[in-house]
PDB file of N, CA and C in Angstrom:
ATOM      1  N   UNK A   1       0.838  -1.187   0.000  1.00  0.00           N
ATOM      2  CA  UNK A   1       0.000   0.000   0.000  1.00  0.00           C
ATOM      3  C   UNK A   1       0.877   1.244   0.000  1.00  0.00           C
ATOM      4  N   UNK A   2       1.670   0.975   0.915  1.00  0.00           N
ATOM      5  CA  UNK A   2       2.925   2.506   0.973  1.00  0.00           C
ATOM      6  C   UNK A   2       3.742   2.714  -1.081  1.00  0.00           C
ATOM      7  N   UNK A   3       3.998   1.541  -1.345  1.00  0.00           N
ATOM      8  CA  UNK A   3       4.333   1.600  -2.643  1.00  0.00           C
ATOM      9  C   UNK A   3       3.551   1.818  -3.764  1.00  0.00           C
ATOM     10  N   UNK A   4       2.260   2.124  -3.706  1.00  0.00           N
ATOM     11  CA  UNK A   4       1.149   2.813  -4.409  1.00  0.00           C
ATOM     12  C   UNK A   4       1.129   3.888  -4.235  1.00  0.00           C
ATOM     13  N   UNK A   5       1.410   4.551  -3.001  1.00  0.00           N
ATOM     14  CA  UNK A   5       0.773   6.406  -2.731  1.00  0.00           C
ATOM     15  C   UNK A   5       2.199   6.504  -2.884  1.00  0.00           C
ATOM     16  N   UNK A   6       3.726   6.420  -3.061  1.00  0.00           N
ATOM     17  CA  UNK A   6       4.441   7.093  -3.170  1.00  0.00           C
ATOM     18  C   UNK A   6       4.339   7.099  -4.652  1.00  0.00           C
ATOM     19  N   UNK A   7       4.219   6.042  -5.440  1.00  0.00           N
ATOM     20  CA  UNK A   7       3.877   6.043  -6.799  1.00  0.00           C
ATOM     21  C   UNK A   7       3.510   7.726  -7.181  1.00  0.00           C
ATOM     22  N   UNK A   8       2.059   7.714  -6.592  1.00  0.00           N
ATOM     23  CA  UNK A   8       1.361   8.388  -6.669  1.00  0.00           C
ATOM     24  C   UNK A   8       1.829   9.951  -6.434  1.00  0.00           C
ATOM     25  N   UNK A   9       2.681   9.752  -5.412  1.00  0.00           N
ATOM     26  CA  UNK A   9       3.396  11.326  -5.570  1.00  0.00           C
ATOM     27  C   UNK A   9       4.665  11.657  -6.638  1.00  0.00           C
ATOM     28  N   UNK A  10       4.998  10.770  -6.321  1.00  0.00           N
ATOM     29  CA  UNK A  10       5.879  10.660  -7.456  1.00  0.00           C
ATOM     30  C   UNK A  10       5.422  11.336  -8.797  1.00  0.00           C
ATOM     31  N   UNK A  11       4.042  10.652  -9.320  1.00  0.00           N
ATOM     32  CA  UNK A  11       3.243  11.584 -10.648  1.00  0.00           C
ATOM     33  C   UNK A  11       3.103  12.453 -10.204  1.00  0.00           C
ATOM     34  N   UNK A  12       2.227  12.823  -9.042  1.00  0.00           N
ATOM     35  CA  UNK A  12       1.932  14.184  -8.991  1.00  0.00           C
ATOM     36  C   UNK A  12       3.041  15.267  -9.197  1.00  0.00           C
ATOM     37  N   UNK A  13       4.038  14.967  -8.410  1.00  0.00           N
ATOM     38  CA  UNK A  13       5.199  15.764  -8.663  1.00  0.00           C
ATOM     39  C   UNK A  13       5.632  16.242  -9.570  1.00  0.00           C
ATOM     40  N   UNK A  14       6.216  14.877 -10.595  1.00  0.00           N
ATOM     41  CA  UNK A  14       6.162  15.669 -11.791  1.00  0.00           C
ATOM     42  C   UNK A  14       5.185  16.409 -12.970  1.00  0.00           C
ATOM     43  N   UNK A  15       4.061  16.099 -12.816  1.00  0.00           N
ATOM     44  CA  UNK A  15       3.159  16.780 -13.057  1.00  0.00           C
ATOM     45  C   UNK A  15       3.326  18.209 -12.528  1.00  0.00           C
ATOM     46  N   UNK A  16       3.362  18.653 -11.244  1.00  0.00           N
ATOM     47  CA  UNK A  16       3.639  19.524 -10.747  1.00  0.00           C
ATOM     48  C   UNK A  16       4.626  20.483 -11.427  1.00  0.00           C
ATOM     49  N   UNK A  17       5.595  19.527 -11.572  1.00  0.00           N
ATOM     50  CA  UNK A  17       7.713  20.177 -12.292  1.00  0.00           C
ATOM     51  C   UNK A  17       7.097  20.483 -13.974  1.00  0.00           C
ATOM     52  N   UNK A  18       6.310  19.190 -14.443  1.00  0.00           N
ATOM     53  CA  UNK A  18       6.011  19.610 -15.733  1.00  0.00           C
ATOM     54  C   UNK A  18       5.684  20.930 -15.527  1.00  0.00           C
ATOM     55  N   UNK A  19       4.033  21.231 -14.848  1.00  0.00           N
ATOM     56  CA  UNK A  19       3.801  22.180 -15.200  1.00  0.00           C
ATOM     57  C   UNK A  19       3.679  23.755 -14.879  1.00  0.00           C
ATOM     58  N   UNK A  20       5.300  23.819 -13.847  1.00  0.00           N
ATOM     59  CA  UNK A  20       5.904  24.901 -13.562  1.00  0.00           C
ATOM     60  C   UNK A  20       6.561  25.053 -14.435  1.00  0.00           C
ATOM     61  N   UNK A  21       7.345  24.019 -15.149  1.00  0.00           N
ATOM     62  CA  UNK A  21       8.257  24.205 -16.288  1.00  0.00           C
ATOM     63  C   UNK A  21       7.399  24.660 -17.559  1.00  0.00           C
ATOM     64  N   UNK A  22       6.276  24.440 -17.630  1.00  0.00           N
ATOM     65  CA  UNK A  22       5.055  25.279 -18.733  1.00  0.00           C
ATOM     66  C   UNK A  22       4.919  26.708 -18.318  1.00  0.00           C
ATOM     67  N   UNK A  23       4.582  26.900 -16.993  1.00  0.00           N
ATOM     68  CA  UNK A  23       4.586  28.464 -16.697  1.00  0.00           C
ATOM     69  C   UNK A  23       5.868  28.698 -16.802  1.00  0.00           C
ATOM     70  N   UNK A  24       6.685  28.855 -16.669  1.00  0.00           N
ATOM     71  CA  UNK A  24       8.077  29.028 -16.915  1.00  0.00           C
ATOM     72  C   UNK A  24       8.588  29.274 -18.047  1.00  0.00           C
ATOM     73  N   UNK A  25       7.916  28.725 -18.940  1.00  0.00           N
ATOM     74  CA  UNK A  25       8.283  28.983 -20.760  1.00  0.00           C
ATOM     75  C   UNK A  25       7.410  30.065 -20.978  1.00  0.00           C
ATOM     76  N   UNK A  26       5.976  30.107 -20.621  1.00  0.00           N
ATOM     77  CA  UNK A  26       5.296  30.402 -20.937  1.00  0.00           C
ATOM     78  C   UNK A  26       5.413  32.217 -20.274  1.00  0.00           C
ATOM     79  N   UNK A  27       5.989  32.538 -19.234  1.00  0.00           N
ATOM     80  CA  UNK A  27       6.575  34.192 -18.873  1.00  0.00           C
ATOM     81  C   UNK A  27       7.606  34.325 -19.959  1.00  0.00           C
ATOM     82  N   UNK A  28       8.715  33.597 -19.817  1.00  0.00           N
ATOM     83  CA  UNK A  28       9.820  33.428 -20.670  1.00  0.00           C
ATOM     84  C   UNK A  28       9.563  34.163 -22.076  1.00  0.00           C
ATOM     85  N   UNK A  29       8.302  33.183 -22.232  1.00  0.00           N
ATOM     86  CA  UNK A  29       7.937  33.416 -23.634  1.00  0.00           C
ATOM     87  C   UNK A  29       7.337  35.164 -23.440  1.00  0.00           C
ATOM     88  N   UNK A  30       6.501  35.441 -22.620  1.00  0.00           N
ATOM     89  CA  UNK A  30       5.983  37.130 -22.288  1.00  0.00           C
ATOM     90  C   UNK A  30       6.657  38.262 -22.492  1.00  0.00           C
ATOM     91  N   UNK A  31       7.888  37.621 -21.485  1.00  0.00           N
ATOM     92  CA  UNK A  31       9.204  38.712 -21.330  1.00  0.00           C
ATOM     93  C   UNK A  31       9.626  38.579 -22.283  1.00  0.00           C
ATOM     94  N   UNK A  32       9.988  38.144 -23.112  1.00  0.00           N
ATOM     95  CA  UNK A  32      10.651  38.264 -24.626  1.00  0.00           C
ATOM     96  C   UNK A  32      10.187  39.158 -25.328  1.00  0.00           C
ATOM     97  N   UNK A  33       8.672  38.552 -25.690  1.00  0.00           N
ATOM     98  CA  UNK A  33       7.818  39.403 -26.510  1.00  0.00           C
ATOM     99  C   UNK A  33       7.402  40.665 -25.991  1.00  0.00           C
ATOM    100  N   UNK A  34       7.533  40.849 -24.674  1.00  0.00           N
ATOM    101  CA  UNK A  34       7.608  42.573 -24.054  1.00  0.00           C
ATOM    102  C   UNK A  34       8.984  43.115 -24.428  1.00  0.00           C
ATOM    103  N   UNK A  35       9.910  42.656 -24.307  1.00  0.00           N
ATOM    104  CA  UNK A  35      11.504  42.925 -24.752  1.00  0.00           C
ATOM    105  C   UNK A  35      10.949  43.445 -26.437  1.00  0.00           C
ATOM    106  N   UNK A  36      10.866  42.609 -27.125  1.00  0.00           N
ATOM    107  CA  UNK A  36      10.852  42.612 -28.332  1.00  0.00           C
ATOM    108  C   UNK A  36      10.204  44.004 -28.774  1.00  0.00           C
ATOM    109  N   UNK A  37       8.855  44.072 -27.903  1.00  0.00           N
ATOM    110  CA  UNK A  37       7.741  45.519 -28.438  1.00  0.00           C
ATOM    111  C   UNK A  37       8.413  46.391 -27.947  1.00  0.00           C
ATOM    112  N   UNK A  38       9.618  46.299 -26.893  1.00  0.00           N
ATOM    113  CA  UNK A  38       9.843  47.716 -26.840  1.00  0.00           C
ATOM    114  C   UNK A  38      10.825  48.052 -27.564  1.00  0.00           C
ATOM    115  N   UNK A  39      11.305  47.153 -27.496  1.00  0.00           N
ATOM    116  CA  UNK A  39      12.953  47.513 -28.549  1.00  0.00           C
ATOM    117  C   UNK A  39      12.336  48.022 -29.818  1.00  0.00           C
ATOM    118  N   UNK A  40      11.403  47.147 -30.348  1.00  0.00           N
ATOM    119  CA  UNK A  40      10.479  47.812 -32.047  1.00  0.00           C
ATOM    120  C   UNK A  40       9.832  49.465 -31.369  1.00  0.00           C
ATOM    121  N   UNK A  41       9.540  49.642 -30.408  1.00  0.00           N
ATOM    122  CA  UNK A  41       8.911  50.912 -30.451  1.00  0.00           C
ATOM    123  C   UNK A  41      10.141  51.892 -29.998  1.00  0.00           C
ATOM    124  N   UNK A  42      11.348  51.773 -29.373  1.00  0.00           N
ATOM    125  CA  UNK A  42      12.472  52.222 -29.505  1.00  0.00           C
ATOM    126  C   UNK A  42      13.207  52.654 -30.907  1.00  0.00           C
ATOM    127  N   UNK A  43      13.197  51.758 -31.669  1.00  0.00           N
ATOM    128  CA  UNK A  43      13.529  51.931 -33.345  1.00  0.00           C
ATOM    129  C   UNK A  43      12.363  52.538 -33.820  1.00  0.00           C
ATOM    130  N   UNK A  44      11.205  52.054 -33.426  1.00  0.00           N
ATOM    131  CA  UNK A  44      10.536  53.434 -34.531  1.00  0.00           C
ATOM    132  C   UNK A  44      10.578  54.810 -33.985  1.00  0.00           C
ATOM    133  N   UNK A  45      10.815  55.152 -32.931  1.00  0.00           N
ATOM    134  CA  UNK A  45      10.662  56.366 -31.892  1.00  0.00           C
ATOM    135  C   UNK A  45      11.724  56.923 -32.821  1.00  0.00           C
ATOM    136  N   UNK A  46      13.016  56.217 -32.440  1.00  0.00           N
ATOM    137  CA  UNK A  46      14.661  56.953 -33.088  1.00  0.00           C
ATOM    138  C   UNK A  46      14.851  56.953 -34.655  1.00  0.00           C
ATOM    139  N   UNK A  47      13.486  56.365 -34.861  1.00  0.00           N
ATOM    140  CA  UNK A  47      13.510  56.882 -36.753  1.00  0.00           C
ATOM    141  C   UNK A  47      12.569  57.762 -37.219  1.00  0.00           C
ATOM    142  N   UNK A  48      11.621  58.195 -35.834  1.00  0.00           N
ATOM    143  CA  UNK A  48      10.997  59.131 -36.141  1.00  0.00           C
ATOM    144  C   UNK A  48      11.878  60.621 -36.122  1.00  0.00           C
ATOM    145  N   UNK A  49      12.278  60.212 -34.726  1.00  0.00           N
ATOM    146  CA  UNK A  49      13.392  62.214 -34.111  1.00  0.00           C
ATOM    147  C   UNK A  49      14.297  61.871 -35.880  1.00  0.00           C
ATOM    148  N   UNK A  50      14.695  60.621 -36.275  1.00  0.00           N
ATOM    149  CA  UNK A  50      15.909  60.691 -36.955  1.00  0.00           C
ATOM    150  C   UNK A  50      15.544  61.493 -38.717  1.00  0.00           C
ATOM    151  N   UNK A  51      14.046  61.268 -38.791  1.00  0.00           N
ATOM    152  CA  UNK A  51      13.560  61.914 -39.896  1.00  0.00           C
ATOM    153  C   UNK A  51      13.080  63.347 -39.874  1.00  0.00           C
ATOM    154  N   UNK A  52      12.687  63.066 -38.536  1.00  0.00           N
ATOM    155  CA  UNK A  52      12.109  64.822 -38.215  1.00  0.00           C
ATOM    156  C   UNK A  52      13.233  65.795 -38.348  1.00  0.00           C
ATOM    157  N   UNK A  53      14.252  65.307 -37.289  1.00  0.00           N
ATOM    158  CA  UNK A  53      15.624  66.604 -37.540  1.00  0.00           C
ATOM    159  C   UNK A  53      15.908  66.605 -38.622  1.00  0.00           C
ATOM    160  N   UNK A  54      16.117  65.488 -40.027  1.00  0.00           N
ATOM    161  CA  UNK A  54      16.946  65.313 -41.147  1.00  0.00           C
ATOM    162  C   UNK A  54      15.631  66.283 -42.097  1.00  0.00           C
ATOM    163  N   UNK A  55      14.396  66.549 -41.830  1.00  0.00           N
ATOM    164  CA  UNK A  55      13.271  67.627 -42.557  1.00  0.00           C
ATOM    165  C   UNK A  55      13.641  68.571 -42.024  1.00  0.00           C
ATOM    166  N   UNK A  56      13.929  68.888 -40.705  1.00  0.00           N
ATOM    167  CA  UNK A  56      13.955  70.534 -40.327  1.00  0.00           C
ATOM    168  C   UNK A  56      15.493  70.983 -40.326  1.00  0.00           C
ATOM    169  N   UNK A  57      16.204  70.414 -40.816  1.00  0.00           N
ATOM    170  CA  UNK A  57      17.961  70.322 -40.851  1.00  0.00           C
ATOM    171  C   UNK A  57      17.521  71.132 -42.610  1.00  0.00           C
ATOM    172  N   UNK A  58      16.882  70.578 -43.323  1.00  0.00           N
ATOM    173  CA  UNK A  58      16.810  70.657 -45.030  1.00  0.00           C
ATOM    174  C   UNK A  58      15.967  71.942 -45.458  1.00  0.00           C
ATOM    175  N   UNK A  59      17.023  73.298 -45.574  1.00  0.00           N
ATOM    176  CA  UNK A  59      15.858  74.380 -45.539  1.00  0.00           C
ATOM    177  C   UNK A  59      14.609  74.549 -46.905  1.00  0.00           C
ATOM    178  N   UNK A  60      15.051  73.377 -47.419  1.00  0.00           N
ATOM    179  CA  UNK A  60      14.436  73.249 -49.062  1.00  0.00           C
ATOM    180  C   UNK A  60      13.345  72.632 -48.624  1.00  0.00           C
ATOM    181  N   UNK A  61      13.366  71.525 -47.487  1.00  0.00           N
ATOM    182  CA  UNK A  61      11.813  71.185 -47.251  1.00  0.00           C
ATOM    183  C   UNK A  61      10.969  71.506 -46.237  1.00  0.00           C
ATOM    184  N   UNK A  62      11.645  72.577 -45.725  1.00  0.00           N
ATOM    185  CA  UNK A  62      11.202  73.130 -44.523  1.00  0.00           C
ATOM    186  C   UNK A  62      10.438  74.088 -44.989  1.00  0.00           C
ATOM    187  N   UNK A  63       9.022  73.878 -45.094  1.00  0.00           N
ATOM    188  CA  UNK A  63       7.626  74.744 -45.233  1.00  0.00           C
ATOM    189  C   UNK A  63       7.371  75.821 -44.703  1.00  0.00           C
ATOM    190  N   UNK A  64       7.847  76.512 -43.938  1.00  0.00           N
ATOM    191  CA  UNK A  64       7.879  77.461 -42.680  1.00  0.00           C
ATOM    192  C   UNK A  64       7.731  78.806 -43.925  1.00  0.00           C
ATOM    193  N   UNK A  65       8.250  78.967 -44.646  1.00  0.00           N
ATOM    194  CA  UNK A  65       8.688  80.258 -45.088  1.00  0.00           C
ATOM    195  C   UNK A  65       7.627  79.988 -46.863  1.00  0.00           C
ATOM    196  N   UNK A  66       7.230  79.453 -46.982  1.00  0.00           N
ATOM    197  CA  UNK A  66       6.541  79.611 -48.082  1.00  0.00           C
ATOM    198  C   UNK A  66       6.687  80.119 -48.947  1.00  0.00           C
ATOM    199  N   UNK A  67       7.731  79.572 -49.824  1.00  0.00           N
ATOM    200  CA  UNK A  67       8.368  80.151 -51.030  1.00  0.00           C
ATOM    201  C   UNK A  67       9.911  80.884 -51.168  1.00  0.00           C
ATOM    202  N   UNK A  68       9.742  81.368 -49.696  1.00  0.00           N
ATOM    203  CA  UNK A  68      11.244  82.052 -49.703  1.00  0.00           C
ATOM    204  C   UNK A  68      11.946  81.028 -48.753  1.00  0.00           C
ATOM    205  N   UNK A  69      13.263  80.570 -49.805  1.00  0.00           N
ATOM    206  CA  UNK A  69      13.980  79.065 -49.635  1.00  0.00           C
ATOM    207  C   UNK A  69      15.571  79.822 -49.378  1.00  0.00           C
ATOM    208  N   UNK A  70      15.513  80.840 -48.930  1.00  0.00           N
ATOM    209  CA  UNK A  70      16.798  81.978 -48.387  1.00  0.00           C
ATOM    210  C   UNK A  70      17.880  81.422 -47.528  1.00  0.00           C
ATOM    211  N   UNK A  71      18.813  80.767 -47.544  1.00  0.00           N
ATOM    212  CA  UNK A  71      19.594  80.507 -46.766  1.00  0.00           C
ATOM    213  C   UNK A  71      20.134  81.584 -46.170  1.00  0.00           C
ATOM    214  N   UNK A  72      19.835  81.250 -44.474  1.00  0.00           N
ATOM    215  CA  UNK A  72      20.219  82.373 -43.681  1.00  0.00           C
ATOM    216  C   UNK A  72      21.798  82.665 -44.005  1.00  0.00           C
ATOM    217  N   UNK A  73      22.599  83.574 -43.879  1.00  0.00           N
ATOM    218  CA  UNK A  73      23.441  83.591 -43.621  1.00  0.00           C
ATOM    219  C   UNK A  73      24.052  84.407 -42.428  1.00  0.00           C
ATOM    220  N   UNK A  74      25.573  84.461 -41.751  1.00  0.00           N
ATOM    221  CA  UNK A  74      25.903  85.327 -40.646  1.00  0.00           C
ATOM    222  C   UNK A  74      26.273  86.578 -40.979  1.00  0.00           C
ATOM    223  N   UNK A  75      25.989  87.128 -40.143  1.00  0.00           N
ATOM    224  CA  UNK A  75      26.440  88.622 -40.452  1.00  0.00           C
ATOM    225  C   UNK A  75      28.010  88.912 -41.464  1.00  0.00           C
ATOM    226  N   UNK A  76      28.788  88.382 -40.381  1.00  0.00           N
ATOM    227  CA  UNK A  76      30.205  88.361 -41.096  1.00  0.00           C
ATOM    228  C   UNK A  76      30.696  87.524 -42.503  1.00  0.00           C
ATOM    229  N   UNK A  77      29.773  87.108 -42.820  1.00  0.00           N
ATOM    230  CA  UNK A  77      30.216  85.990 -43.845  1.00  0.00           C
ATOM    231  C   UNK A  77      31.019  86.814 -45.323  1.00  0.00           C
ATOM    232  N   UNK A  78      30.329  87.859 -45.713  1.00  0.00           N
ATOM    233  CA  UNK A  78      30.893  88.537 -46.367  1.00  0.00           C
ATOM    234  C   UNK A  78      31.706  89.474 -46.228  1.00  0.00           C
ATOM    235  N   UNK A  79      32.259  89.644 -45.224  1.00  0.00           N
ATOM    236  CA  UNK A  79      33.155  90.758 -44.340  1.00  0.00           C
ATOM    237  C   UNK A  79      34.650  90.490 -44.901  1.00  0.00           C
ATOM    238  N   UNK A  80      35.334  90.970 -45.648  1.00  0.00           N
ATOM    239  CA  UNK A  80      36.602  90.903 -46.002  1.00  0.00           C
ATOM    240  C   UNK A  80      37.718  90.927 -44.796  1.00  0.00           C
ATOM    241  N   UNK A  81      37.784  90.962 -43.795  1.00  0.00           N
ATOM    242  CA  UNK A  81      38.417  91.474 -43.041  1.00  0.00           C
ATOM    243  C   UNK A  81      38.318  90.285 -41.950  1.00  0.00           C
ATOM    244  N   UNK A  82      37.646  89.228 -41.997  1.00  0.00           N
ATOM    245  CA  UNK A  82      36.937  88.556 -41.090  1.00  0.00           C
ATOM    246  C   UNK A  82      38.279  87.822 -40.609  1.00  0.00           C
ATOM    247  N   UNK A  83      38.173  87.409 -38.806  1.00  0.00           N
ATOM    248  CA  UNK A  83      39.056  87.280 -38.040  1.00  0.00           C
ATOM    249  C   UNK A  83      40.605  87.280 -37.939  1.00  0.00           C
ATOM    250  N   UNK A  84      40.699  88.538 -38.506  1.00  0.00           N
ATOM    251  CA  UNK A  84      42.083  89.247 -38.615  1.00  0.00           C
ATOM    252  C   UNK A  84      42.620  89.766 -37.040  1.00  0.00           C
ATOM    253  N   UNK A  85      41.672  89.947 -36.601  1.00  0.00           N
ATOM    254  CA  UNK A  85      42.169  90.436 -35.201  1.00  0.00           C
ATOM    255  C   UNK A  85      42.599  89.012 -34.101  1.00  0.00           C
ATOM    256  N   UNK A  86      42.482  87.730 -34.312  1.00  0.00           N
ATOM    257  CA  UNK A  86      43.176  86.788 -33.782  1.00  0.00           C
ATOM    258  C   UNK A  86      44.005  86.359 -34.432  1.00  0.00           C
ATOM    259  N   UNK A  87      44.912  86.786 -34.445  1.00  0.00           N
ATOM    260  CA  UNK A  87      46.504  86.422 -35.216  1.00  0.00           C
ATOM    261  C   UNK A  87      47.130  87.530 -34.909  1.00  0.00           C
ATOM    262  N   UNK A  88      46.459  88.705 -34.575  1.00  0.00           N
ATOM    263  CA  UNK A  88      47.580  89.498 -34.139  1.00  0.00           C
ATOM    264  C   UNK A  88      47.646  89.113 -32.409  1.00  0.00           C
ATOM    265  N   UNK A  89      49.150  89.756 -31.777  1.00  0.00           N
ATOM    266  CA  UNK A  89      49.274  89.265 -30.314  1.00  0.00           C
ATOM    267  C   UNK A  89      48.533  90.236 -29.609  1.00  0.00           C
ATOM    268  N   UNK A  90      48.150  89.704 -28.515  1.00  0.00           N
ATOM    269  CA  UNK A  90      47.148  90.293 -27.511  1.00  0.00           C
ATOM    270  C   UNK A  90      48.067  91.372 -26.933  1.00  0.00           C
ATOM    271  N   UNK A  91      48.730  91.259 -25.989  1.00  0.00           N
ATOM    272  CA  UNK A  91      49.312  92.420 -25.599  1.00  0.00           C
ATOM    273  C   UNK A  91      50.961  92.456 -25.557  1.00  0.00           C
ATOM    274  N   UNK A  92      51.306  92.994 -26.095  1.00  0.00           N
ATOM    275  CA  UNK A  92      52.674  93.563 -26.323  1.00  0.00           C
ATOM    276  C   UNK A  92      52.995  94.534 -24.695  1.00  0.00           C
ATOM    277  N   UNK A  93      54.604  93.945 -24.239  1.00  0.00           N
ATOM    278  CA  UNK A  93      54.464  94.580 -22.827  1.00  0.00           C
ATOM    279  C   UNK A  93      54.772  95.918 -22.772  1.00  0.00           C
ATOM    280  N   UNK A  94      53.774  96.137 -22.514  1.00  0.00           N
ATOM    281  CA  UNK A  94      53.513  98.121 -22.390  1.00  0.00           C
ATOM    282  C   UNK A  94      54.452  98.251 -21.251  1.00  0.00           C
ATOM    283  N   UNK A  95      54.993  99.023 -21.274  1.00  0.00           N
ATOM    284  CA  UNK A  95      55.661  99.993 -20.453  1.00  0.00           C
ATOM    285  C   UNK A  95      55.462 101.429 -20.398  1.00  0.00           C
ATOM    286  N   UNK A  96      55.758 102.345 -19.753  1.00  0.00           N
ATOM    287  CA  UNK A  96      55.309 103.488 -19.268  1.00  0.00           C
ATOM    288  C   UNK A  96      56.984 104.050 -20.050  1.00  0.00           C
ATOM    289  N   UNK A  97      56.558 105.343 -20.652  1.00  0.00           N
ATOM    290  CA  UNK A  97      57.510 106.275 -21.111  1.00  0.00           C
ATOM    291  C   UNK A  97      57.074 107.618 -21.084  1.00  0.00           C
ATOM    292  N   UNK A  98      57.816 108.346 -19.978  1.00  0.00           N
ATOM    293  CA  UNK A  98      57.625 109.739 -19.830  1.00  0.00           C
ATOM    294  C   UNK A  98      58.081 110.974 -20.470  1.00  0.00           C
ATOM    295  N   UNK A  99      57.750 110.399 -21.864  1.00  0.00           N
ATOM    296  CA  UNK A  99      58.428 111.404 -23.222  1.00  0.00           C
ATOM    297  C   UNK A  99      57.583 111.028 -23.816  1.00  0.00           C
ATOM    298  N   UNK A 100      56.225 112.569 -24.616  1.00  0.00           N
ATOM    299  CA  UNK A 100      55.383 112.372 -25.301  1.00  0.00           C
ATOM    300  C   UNK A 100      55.908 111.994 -26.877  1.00  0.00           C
ATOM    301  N   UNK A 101      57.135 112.099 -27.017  1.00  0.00           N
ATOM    302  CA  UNK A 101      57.251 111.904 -28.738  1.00  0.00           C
ATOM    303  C   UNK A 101      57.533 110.484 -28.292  1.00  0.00           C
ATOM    304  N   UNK A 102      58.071 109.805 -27.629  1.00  0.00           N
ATOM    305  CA  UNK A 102      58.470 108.512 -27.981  1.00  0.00           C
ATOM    306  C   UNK A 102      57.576 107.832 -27.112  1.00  0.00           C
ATOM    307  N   UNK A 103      56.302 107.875 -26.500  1.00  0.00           N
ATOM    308  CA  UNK A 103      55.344 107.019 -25.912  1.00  0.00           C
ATOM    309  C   UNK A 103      54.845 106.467 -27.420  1.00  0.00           C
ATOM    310  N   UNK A 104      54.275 104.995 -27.130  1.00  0.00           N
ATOM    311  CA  UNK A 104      53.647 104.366 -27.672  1.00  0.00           C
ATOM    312  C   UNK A 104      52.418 104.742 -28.913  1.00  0.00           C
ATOM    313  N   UNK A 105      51.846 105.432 -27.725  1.00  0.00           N
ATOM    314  CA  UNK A 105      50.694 106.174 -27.905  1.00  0.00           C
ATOM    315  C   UNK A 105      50.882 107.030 -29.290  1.00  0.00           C
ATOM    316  N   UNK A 106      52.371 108.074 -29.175  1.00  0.00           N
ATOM    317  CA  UNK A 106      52.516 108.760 -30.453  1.00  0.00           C
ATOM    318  C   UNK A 106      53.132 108.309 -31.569  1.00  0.00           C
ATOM    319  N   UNK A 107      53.641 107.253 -30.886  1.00  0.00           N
ATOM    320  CA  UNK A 107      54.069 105.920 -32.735  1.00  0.00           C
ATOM    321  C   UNK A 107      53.376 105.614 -32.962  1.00  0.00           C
ATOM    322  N   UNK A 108      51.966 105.142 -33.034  1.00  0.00           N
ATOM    323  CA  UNK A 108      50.917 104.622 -33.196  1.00  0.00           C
ATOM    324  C   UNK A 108      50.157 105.859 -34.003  1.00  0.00           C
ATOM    325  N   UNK A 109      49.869 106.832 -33.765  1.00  0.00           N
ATOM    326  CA  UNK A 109      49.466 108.331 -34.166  1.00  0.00           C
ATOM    327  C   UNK A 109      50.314 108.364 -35.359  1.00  0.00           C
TER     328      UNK A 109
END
């Protein structure tokens, strides 16, 4: 009689293992497919920003201005003269000279 009901647990048991090992695939299987939807809604998100900036980057398809397709430009762009003043040296060591013809000031004049 004892060798019948252990039988008996014995199935149950694995019955039991089976079918934790079914729920077990069966999250497995959930979490994946939640993994999966987000990663796909991650790639479409970063191909949306990635199309939107690459339209408002393009002043040719950028609708805003309706007809006038004007590339801004900077003030200085046409400035002949443009950053000439960094290449020359910042300060040359001044010294003090108490003779108006030969101060700085009147070589420069």
């Amino acid at each position: 009689i004892v060798d019948d009901d252990d039988e008996d647990d014995d199935d149950s048991d694995e019955d039991d293992t089976a079918e934790l090992l079914r729920e077990l695939q069966k999250i497995k299987k959930e979490r994946a497919e939640e993994q999966a939807k987000r990663e796909r809604e991650k790639n479409e998100e970063e191909e949306r920003i990635r199309k939107e900036n690459l339209l408002k980057g393009n002043p040719l398809l950028n609708q805003t201005d309706k007809g006038s397709y004007k590339i801004k430009k900077r003030w200085d762009d046409d400035v002949v003269f443009k950053n000439c003043a960094k290449s020359e040296p910042k300060n040359k060591e001044q010294h003090f000279i108490n003779d108006t013809i030969r101060s700085e000031f009147h070589r420069k004049f």
